[in-house]
N, C-alpha and C. Protein backbone atom coordinates (compact mmCIF):
# COMPACT_ATOMS: atom_id res chain seq x y z
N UNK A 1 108.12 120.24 110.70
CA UNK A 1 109.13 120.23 109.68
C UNK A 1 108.61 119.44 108.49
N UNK A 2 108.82 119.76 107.28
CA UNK A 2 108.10 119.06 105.95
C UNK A 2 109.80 119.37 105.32
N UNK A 3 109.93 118.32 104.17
CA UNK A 3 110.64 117.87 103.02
C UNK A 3 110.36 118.17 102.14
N UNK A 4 110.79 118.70 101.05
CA UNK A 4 110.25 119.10 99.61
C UNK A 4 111.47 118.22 98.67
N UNK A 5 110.68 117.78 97.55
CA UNK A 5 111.81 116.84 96.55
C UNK A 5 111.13 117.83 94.97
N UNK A 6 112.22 118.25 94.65
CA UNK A 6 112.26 118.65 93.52
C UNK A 6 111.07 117.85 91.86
N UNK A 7 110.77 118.54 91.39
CA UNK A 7 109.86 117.68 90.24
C UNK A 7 109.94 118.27 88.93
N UNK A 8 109.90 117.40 87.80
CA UNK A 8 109.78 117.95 87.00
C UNK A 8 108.10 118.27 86.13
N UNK A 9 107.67 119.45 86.20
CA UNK A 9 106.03 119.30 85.90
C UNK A 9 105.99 120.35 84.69
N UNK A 10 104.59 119.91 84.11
CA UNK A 10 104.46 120.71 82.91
C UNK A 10 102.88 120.69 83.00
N UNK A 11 102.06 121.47 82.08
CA UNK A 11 100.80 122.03 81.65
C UNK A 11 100.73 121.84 79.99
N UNK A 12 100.03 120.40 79.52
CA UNK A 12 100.22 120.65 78.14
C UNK A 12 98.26 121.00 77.97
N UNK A 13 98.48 122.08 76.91
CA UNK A 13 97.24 122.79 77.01
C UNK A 13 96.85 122.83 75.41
N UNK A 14 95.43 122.96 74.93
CA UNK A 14 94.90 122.91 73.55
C UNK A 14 95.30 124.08 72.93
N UNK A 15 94.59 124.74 71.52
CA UNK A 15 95.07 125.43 71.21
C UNK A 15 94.25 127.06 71.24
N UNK A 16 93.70 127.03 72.14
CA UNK A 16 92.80 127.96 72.55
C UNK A 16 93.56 128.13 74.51
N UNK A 17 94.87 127.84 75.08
CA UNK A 17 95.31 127.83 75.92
C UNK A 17 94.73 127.19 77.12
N UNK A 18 93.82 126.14 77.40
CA UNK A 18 93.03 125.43 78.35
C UNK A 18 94.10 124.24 78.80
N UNK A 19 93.86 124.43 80.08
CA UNK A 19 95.06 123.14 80.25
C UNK A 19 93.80 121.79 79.60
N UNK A 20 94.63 120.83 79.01
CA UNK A 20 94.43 119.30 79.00
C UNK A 20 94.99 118.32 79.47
N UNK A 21 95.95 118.54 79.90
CA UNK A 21 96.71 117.26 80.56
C UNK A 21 98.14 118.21 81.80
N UNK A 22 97.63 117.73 83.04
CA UNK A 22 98.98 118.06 84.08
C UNK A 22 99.86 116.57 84.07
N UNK A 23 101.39 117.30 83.42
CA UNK A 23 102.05 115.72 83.73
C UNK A 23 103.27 116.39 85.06
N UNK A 24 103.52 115.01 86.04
CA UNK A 24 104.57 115.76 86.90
C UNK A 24 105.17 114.10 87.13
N UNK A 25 106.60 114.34 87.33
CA UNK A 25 107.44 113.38 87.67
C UNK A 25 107.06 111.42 87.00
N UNK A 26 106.49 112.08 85.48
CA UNK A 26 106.22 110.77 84.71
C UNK A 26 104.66 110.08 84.78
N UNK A 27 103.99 110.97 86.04
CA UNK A 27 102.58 111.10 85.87
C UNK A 27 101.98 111.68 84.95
N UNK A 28 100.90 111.38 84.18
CA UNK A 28 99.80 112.13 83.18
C UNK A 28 98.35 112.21 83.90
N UNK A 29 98.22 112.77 83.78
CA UNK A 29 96.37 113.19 84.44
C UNK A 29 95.57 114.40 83.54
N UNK A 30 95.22 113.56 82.68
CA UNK A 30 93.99 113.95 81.75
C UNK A 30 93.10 115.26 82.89
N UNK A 31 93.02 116.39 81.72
CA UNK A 31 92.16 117.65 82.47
C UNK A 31 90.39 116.93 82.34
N UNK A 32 89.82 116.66 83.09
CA UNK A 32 87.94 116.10 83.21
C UNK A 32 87.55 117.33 83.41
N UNK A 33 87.63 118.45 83.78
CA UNK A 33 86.75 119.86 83.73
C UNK A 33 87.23 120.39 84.16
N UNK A 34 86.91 121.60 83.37
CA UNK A 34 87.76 123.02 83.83
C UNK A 34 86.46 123.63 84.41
N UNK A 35 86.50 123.95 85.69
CA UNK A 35 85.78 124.46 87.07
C UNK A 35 85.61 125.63 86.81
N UNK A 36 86.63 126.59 86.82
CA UNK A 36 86.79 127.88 86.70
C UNK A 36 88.37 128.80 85.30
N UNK A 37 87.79 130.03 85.29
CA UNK A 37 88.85 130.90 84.86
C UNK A 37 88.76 132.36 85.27
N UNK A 38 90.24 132.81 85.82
CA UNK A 38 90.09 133.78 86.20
C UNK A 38 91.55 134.49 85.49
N UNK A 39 91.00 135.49 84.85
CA UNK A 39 91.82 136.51 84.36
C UNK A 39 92.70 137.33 84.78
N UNK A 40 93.80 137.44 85.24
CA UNK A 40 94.07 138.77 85.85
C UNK A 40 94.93 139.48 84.98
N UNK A 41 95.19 139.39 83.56
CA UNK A 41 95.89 140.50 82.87
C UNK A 41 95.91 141.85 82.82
N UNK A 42 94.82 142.32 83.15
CA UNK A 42 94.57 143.58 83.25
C UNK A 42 94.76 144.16 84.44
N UNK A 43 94.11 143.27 85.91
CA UNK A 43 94.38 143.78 87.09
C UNK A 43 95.69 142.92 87.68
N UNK A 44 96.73 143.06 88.03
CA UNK A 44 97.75 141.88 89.09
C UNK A 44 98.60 142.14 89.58
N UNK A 45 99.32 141.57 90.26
CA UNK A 45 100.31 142.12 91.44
C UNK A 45 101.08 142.28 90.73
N UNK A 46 101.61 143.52 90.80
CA UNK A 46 103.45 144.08 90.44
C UNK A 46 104.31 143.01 90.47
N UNK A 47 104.83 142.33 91.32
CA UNK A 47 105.85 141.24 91.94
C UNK A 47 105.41 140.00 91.33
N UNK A 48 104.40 139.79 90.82
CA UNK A 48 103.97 138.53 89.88
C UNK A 48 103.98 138.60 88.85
N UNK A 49 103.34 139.96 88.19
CA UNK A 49 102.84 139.83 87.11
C UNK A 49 101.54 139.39 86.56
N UNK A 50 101.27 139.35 84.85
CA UNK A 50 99.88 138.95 84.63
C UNK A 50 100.19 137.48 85.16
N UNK A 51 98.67 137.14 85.28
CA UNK A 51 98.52 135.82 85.09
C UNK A 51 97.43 135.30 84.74
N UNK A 52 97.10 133.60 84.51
CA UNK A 52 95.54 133.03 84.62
C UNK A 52 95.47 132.03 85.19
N UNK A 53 94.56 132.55 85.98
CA UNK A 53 94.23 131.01 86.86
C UNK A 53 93.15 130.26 86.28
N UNK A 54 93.69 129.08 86.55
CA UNK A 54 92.53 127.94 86.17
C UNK A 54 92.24 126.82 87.56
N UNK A 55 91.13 126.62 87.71
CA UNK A 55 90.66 125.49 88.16
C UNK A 55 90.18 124.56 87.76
N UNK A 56 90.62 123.27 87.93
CA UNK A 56 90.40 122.43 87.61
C UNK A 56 90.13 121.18 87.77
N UNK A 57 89.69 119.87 87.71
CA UNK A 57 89.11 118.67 87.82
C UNK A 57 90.35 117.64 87.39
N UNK A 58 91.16 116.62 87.78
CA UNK A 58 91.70 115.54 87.47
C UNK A 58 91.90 114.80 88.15
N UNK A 59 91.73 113.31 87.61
CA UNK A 59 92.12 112.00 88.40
C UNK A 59 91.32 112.57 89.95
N UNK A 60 90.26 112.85 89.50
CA UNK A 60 88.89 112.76 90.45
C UNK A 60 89.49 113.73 91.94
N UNK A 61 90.72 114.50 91.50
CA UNK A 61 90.68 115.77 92.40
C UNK A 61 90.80 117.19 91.90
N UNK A 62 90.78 118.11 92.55
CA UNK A 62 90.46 119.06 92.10
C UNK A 62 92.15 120.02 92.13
N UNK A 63 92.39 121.12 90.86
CA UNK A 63 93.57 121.59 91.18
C UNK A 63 93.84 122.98 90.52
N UNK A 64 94.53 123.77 91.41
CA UNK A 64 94.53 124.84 91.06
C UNK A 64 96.13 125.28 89.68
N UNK A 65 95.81 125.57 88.85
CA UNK A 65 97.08 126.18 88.11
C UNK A 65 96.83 127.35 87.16
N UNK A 66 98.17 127.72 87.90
CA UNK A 66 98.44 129.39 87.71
C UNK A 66 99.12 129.40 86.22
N UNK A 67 99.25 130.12 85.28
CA UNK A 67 100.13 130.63 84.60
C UNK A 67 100.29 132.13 84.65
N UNK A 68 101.98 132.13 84.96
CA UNK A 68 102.63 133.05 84.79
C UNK A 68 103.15 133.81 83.36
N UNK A 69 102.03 134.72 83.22
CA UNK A 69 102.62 134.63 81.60
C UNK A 69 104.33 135.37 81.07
N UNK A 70 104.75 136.12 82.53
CA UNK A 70 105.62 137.21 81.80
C UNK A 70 106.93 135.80 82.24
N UNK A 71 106.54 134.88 82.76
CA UNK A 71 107.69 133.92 83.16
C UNK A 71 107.52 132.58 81.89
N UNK A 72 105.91 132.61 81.61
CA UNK A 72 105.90 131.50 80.44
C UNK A 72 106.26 130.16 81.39
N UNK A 73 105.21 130.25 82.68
CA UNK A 73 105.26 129.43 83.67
C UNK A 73 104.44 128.86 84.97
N UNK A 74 103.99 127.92 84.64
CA UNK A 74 102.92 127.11 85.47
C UNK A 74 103.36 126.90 87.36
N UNK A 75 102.01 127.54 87.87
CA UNK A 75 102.53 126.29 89.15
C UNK A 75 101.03 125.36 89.48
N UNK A 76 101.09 124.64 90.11
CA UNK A 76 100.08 123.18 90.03
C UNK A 76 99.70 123.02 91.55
N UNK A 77 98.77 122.97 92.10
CA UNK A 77 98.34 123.23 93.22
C UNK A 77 97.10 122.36 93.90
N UNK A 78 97.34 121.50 94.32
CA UNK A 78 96.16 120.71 94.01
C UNK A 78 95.32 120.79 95.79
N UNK A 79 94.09 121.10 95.49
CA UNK A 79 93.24 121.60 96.46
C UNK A 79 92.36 120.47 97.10
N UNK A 80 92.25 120.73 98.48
CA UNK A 80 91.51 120.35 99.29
C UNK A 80 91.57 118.84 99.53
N UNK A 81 93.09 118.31 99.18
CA UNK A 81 93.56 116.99 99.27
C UNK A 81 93.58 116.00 100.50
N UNK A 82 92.59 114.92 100.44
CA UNK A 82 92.87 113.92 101.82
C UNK A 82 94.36 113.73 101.69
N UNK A 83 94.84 113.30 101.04
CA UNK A 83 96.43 112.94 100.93
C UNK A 83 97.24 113.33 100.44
N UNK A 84 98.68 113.47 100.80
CA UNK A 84 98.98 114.38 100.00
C UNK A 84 99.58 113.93 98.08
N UNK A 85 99.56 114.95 97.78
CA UNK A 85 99.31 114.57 96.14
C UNK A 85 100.62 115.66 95.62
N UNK A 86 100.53 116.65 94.61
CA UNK A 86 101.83 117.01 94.15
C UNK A 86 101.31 118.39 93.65
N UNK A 87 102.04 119.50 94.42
CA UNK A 87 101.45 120.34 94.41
C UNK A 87 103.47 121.26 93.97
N UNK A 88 103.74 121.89 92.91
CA UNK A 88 104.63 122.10 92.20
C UNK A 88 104.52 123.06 91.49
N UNK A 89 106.36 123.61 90.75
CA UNK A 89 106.08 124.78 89.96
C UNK A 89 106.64 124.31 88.43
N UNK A 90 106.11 124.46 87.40
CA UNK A 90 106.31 124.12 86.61
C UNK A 90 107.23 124.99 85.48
């Protein structure tokens, strides 16, 4: 059995759309490298929609976030965590 507590999170990103900063529940964590980008506007699931994924580097872990573009909406996913950390939809 796991607990989930509600958060408030956001993706503030430059002006070329790159995330730079994940803030969630009054946390800020500066983007240190963007790992990867993956496109899927052209190819993506019906039931999702487009999207872009990014991978990424902060506060020395690594994290996955999605944007949903037809929702104009982030989720934050943070990968391969010893502990747990904050993994949310924005």
């Amino acid at each position: 059995m796991f607990s989930l507590t509600a958060a408030t999170t956001s993706v503030a990103t430059d002006a070329a759309g790159r995330p730079r900063e994940i803030r969630a529940d009054g946390l800020r964590l500066p983007v240190t490298a963007l790992l990867s980008v993956r496109d899927e506007t052209a190819a993506h699931p019906m039931e999702t929609g487009p999207r872009t994924v990014f991978i990424v580097s902060a506060a020395e872990r690594r994290y996955r976030l999605v944007h949903l573009l037809r929702d104009r909406r982030w989720t934050i996913e943070e990968l391969a965590a010893r502990r747990a950390g904050f993994a949310r939809a924005a």
